[in-house]
Protein backbone atom coordinates (compact mmCIF):
# COMPACT_ATOMS: atom_id res chain seq x y z
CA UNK A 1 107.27 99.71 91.63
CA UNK A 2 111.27 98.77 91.23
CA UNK A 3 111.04 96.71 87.99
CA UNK A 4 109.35 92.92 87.99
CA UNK A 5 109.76 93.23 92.03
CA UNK A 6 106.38 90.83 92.23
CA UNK A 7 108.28 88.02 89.76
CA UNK A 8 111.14 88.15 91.19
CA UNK A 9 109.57 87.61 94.75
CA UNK A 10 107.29 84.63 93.48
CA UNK A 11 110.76 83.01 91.43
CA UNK A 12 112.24 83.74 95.41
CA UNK A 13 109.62 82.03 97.01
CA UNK A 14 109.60 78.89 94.89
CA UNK A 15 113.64 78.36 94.60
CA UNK A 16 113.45 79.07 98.54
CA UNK A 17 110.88 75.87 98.41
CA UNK A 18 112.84 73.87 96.09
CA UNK A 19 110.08 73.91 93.98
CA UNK A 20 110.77 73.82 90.22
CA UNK A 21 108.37 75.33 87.60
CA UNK A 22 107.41 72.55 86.48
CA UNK A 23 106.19 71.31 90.12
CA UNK A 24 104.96 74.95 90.86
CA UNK A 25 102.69 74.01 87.07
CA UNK A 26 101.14 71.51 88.78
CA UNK A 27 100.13 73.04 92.22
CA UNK A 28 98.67 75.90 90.72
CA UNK A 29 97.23 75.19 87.30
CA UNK A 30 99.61 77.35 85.61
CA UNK A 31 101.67 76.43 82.64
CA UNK A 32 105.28 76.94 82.75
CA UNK A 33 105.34 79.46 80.19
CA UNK A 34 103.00 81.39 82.17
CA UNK A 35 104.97 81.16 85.37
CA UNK A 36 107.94 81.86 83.49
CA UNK A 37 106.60 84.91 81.85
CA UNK A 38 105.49 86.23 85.74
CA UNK A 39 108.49 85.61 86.79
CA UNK A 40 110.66 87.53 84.53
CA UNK A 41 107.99 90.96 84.30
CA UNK A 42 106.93 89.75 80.96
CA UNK A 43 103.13 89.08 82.61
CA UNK A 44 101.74 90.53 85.56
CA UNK A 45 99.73 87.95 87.46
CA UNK A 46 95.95 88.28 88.50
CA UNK A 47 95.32 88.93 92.25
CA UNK A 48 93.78 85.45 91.91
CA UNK A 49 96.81 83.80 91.08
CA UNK A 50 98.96 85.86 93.51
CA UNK A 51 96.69 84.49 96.02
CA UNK A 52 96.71 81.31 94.73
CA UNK A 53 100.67 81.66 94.45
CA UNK A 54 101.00 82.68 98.13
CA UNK A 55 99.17 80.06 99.65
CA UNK A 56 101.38 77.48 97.44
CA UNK A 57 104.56 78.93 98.08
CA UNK A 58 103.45 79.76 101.92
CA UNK A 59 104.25 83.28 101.89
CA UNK A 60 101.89 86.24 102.91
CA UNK A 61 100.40 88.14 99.96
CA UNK A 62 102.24 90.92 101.44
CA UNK A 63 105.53 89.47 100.84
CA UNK A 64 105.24 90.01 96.85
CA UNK A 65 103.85 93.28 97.32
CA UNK A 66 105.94 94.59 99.88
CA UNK A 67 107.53 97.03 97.64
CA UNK A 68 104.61 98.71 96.22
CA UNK A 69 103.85 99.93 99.56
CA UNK A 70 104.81 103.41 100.28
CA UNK A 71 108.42 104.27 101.62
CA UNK A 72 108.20 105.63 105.36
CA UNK A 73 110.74 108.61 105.04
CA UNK A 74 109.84 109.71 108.68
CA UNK A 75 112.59 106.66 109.78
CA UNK A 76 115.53 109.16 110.54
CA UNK A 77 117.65 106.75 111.99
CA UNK A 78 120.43 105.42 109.84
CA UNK A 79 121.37 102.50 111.68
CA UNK A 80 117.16 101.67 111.01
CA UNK A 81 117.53 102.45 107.25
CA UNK A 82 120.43 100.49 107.07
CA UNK A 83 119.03 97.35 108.39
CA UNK A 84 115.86 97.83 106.40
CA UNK A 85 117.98 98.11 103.39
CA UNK A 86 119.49 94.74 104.28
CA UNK A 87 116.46 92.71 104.78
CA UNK A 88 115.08 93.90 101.87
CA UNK A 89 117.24 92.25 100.00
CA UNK A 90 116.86 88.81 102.54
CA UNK A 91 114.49 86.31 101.75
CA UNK A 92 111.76 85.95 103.48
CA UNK A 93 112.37 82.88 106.19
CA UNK A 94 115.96 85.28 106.86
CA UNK A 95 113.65 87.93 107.43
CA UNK A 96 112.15 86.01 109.86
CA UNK A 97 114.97 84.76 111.60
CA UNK A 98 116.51 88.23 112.26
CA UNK A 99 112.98 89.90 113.40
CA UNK A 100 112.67 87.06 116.25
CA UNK A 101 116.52 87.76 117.16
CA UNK A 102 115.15 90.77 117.40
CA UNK A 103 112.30 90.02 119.48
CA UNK A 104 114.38 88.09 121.70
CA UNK A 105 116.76 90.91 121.96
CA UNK A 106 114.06 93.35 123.13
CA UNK A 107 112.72 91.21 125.75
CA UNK A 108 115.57 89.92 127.77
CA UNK A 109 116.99 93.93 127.57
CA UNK A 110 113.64 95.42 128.94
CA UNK A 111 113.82 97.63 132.10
C-alpha cells in the first residue's frame, strides 16, 4: 500500500464535502484526534469505521481501498496507463465526471 493512501482518501472525501473534522466528529462518533490521527497514517481505522466513514462521506468502500487492490500489468496500452495514472490522482466526483464522458463517448461512436 503507497503510504497512508486510506487517510489521505477519507481527509479527500471530507474536504470534497466541506465537511470539517470537527463536523465529520459528530457524524461518526469519532473524536477529532482520532480522525486526525487516520488521516495522517498515524492510526489505521477499523473496517467498522471505514464503513461507517463511507456511508458519511458518500463514497464506496472501494474508493479508500482502491489502491490496495492489485495493479493490472496486462493494460499494454499507454494512452490507457496514462489516463489511469491521471484519475488516480482525481477525486472521486472528477472520476466520475470523466468515466460518463466516457460513456457518452462510446455510445454515440458505436457502429
Amino acid at each position: 500500500m503507497k503510504n497512508n493512501t486510506i487517510g489521505k482518501r477519507i481527509a479527500e472525501a471530507r474536504i470534497n464535502r466541506n465537511i470539517t473534522q470537527e463536523h465529520l466528529e459528530e457524524l461518526s462518533g469519532l473524536s477529532v484526534s482520532t480522525i486526525s490521527r487516520i488521516e495522517t497514517g498515524k492510526y489505521m481505522p477499523t473496517i467498522e469505521n471505514l464503513l461507517k466513514l463511507s456511508e458519511i462521506l458518500d463514497v464506496g468502500l472501494d474508493y479508500f481501498l482502491y489502491d490496495l487492490l492489485p495493479y493490472n500489468k496486462d493494460i499494454q496500452s499507454p494512452a490507457i496507463q496514462d489516463a489511469i495514472s491521471i484519475m488516480n490522482q482525481m477525486g472521486e466526483r472528477q472520476t466520475e465526471y470523466i468515466v460518463k464522458i466516457l460513456k457518452i463517448y462510446q455510445a454515440s461512436h458505436q457502429d
